[in-house]
Protein backbone atom coordinates (compact mmCIF):
# COMPACT_ATOMS: atom_id res chain seq x y z
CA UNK A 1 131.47 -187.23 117.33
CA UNK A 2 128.99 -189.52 115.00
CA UNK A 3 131.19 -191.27 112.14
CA UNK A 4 130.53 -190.35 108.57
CA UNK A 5 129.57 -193.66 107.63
CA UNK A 6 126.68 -193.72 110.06
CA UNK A 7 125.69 -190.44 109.20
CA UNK A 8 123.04 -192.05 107.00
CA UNK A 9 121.43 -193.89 109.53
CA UNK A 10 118.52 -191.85 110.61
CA UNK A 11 117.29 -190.80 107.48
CA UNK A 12 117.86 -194.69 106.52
CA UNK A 13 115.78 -196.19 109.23
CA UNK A 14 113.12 -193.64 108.88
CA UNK A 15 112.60 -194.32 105.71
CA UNK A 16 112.90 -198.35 106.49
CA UNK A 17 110.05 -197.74 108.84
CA UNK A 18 108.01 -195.38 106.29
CA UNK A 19 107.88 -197.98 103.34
CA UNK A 20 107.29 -200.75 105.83
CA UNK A 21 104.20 -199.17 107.31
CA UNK A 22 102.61 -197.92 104.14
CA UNK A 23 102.95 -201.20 102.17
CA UNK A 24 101.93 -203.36 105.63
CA UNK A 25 98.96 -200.94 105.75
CA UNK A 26 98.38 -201.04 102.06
CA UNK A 27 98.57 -205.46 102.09
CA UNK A 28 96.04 -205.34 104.89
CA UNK A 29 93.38 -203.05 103.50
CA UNK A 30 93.25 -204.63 99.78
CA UNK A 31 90.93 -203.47 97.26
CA UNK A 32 91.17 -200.39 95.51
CA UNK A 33 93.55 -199.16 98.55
CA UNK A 34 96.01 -201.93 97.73
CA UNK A 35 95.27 -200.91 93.81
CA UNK A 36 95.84 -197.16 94.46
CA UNK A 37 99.50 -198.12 96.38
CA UNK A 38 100.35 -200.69 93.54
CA UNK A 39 99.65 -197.79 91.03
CA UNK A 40 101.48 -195.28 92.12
CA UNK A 41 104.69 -198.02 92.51
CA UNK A 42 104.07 -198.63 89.53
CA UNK A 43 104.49 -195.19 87.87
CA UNK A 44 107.25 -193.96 90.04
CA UNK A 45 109.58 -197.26 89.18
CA UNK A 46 108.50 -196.03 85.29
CA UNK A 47 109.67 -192.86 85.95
CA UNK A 48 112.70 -193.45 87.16
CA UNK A 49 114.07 -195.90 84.76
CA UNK A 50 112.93 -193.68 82.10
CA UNK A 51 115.15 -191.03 83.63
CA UNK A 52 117.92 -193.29 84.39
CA UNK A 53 118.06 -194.36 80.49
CA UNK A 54 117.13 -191.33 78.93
CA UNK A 55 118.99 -188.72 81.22
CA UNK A 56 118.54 -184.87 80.04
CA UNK A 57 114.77 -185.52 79.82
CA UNK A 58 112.08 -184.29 82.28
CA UNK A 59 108.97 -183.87 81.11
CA UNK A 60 108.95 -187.50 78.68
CA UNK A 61 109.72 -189.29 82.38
CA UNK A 62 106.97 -187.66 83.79
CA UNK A 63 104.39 -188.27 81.27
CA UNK A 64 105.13 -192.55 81.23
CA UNK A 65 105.54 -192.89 84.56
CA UNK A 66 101.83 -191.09 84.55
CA UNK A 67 100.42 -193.32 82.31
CA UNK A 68 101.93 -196.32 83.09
CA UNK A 69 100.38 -195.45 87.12
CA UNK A 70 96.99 -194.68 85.28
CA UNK A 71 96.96 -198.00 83.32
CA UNK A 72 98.01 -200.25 85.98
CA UNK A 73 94.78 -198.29 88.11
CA UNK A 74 92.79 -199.40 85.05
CA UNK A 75 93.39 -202.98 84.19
CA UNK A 76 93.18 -204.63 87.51
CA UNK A 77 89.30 -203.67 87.27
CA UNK A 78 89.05 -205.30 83.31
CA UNK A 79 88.94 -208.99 82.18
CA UNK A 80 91.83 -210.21 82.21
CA UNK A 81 91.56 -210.91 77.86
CA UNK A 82 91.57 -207.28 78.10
CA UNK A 83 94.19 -206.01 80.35
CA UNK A 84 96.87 -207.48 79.11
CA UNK A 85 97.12 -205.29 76.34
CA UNK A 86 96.64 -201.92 78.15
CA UNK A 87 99.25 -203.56 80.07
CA UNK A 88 101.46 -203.61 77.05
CA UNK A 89 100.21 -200.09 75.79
CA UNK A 90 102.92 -197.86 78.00
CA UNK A 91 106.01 -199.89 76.50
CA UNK A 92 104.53 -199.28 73.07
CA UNK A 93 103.90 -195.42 73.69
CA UNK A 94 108.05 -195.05 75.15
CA UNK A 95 109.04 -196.54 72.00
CA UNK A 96 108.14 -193.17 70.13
CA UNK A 97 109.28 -191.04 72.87
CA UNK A 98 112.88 -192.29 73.71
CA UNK A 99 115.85 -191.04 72.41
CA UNK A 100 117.87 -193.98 73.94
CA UNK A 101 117.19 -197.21 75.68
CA UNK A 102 113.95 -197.08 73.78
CA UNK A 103 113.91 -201.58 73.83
CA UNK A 104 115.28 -201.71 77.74
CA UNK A 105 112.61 -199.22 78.56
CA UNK A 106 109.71 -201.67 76.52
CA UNK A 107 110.86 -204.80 77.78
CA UNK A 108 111.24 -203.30 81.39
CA UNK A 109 107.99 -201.36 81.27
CA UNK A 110 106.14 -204.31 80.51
CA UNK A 111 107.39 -206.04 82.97
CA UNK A 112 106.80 -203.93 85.76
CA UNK A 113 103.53 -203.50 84.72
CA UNK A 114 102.57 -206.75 84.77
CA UNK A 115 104.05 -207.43 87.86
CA UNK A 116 101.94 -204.86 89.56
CA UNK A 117 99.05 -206.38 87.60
CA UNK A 118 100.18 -209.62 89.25
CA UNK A 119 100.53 -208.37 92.74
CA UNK A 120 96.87 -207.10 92.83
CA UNK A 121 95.09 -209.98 91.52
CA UNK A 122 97.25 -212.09 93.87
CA UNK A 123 95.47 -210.15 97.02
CA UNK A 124 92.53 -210.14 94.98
CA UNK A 125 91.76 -213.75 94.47
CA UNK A 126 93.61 -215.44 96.90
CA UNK A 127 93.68 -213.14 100.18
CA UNK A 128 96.23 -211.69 102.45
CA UNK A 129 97.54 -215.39 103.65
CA UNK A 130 98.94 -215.16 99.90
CA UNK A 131 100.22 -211.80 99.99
CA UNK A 132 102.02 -212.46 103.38
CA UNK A 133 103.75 -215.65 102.27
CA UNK A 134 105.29 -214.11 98.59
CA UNK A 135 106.50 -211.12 100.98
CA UNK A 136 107.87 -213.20 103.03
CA UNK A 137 110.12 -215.68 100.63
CA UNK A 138 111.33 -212.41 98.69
CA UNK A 139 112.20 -211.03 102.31
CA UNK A 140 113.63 -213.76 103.24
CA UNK A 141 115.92 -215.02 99.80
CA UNK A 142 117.19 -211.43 100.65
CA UNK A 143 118.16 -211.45 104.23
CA UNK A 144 119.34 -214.78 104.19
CA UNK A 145 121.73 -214.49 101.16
CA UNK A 146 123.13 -211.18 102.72
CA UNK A 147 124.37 -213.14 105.71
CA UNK A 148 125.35 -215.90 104.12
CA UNK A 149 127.43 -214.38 101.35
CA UNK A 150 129.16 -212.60 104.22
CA UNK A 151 130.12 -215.38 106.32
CA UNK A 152 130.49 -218.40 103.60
CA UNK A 153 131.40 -216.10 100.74
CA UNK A 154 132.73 -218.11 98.12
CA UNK A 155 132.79 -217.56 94.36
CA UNK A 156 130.54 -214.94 93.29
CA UNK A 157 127.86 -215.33 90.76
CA UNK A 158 127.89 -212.63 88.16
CA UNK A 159 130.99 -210.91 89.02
CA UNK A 160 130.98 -207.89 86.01
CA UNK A 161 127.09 -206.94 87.24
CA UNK A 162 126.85 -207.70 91.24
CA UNK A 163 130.01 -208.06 92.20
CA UNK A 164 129.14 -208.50 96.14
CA UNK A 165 126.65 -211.61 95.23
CA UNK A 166 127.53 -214.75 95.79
CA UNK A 167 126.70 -218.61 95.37
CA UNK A 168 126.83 -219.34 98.89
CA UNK A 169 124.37 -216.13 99.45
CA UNK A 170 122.24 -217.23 96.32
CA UNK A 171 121.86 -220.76 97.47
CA UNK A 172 120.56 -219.83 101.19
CA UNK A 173 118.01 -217.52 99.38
CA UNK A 174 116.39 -220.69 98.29
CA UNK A 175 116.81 -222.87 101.11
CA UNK A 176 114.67 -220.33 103.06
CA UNK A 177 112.74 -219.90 100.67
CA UNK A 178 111.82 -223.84 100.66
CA UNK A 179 111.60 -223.09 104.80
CA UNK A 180 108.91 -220.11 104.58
CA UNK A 181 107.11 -223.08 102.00
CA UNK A 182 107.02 -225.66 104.74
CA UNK A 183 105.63 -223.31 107.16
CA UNK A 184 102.76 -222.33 104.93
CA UNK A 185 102.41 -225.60 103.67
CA UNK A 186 101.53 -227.27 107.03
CA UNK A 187 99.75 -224.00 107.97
CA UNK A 188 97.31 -224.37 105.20
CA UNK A 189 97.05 -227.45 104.06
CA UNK A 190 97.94 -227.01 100.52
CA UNK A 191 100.46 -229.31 98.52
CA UNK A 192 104.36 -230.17 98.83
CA UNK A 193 104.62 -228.20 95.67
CA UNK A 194 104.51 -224.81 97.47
CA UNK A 195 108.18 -225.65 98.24
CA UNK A 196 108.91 -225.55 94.48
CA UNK A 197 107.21 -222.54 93.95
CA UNK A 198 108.74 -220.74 96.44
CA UNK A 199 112.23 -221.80 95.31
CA UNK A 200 111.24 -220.77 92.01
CA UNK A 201 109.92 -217.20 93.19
CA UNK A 202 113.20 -217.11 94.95
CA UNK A 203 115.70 -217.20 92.75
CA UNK A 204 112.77 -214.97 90.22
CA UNK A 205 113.63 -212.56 92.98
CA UNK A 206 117.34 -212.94 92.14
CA UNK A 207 116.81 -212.25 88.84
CA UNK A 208 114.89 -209.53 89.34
CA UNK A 209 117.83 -207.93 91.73
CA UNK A 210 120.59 -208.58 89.14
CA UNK A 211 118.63 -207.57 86.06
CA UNK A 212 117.88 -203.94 87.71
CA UNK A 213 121.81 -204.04 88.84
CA UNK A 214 123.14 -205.02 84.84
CA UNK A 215 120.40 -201.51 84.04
CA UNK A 216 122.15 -199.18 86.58
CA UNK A 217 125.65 -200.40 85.64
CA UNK A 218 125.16 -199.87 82.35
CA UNK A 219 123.91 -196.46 82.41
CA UNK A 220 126.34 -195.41 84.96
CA UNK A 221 124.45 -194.77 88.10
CA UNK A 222 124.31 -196.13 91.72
CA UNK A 223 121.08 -195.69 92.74
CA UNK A 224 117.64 -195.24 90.29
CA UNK A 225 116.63 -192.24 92.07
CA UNK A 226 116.96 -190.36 95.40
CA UNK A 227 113.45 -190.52 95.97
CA UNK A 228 113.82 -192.50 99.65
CA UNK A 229 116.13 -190.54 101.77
CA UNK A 230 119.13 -193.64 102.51
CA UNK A 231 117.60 -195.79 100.32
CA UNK A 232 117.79 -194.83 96.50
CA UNK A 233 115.07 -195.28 94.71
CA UNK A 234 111.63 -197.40 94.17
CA UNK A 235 113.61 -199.91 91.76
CA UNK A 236 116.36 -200.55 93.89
CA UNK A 237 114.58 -201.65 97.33
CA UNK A 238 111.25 -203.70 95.44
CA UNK A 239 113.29 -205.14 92.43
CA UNK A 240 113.15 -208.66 93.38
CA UNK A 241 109.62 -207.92 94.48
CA UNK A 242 109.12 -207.33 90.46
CA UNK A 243 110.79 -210.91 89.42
CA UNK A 244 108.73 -212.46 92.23
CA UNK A 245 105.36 -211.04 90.96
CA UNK A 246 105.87 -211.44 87.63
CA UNK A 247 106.84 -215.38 88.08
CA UNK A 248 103.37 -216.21 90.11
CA UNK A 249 101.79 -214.70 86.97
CA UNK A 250 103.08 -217.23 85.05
CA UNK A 251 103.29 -219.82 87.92
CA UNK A 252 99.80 -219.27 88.10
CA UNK A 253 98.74 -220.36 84.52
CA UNK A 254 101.26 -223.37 84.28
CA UNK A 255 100.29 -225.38 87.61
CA UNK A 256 97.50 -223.48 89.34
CA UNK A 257 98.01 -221.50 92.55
CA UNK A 258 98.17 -222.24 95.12
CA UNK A 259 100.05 -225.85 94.18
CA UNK A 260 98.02 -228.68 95.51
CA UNK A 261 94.48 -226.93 95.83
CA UNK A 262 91.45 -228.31 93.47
């Protein structure tokens, strides 16, 4: 007889396997492929923290999480001068549509948005070598602070919001971080400064985690959604993605990208 505690493992690894292949198929292909997938992220993560802060609602969910999809389809393929404010145009619409959480839902919106933005320009313009290496230090700052906040443990770092995170975990996230950097650095030639970047997307990553953890304890909920069978929803597995993308967006107009490169 299978214990209850596994029972979860099927659907689980399915769905493990599911995500992994679309988005690994999605990073390869690029273009308006990778756009398309980005999109559609994009709109589902709106939708569900519109339905996590405004519960009772169905149809106001449904209509930003459509346009913020459509927008993010949109302003990849516009100057950049000119994006940035359709990027900003979904936060501004919630406002007037929220009953509560109207300023969580802007500042959130916005961010996921430009995220996404970030994401696709970073295949865009700099390739899949790019792509690969920003998966893999978010991957990475994850699975390595898992394992080492369960063997070193230690004090914890935000107690009240994540109260299974903690230093020990946080600080391994960045030292393989800075490892996935040295590998990539001698790989392609680029500057020492990678390994600063990639600490920095790192513990962006982190923030990105705990920021969607202080949402769902706030509102009361474990999971954003049940939309991946053992998993929750689009907010809880990519979340760190979000912080990561959003900091090589700025990353990118403060030093350059990649560090080291004319």
């Amino acid at each position: 007889m299978t214990s209850g505690k596994w029972d979860d493992l099927a659907p689980r690894l399915l769905s493990a396997v599911a995500m992994v292949g679309l988005g690994s198929l999605g990073v390869w292909l690029g273009g308006l492929w990778f756009h398309a997938l980005i999109a559609i992220v994009s709109g589902l993560m709106v939708w569900e923290l519109v339905s996590m802060l405004d519960t009772g609602r169905t149809r106001t969910p449904i209509v930003l999480g459509g346009v913020s999809a459509l927008v993010a389809m949109v302003a990849i393929e516009l100057p950049g001068a000119f994006a940035l404010p359709l990027l900003m145009a979904p936060s501004m619409l919630g406002l007037g549509r929220m009953e509560r959480g109207g300023v969580t839902y802007a500042v959130f919106t916005a961010l996921i948005l430009l995220a996404g933005y970030g994401l696709m320009a970073l295949r865009d313009d700099f390739g899949l070598t790019w792509m690969v290496w920003l998966l893999l230090v978010v991957v990475v700052t994850d699975i390595a602070g898992y394992f080492a906040g369960r063997m070193i443990g230690g004090p914890k770092l935000w107690p009240r919001v994540s109260p299974k995170k903690t230093w020990s975990g946080t600080v391994a996230g960045w030292v393989g971080a800075a490892a996935i950097a040295l590998l990539f650095a001698g790989a392609t030639q680029v500057g020492a400064g990678l390994i600063g970047v990639s600490i920095g997307v790192s513990m962006a990553s982190q923030i990105g985690d705990i920021a969607e953890s202080a949402i769902k304890r706030r509102v009361g909920v474990k999971d954003s959604s049940r939309l991946i069978p053992g998993h929750g929803g689009l907010l809880d597995r990519f979340d760190g993605m979000l912080g990561a993308a959003l900091f090589i967006v700025i990353a990118g107009q403060l030093i350059g990208f990649p560090p080291g490169t004319p």
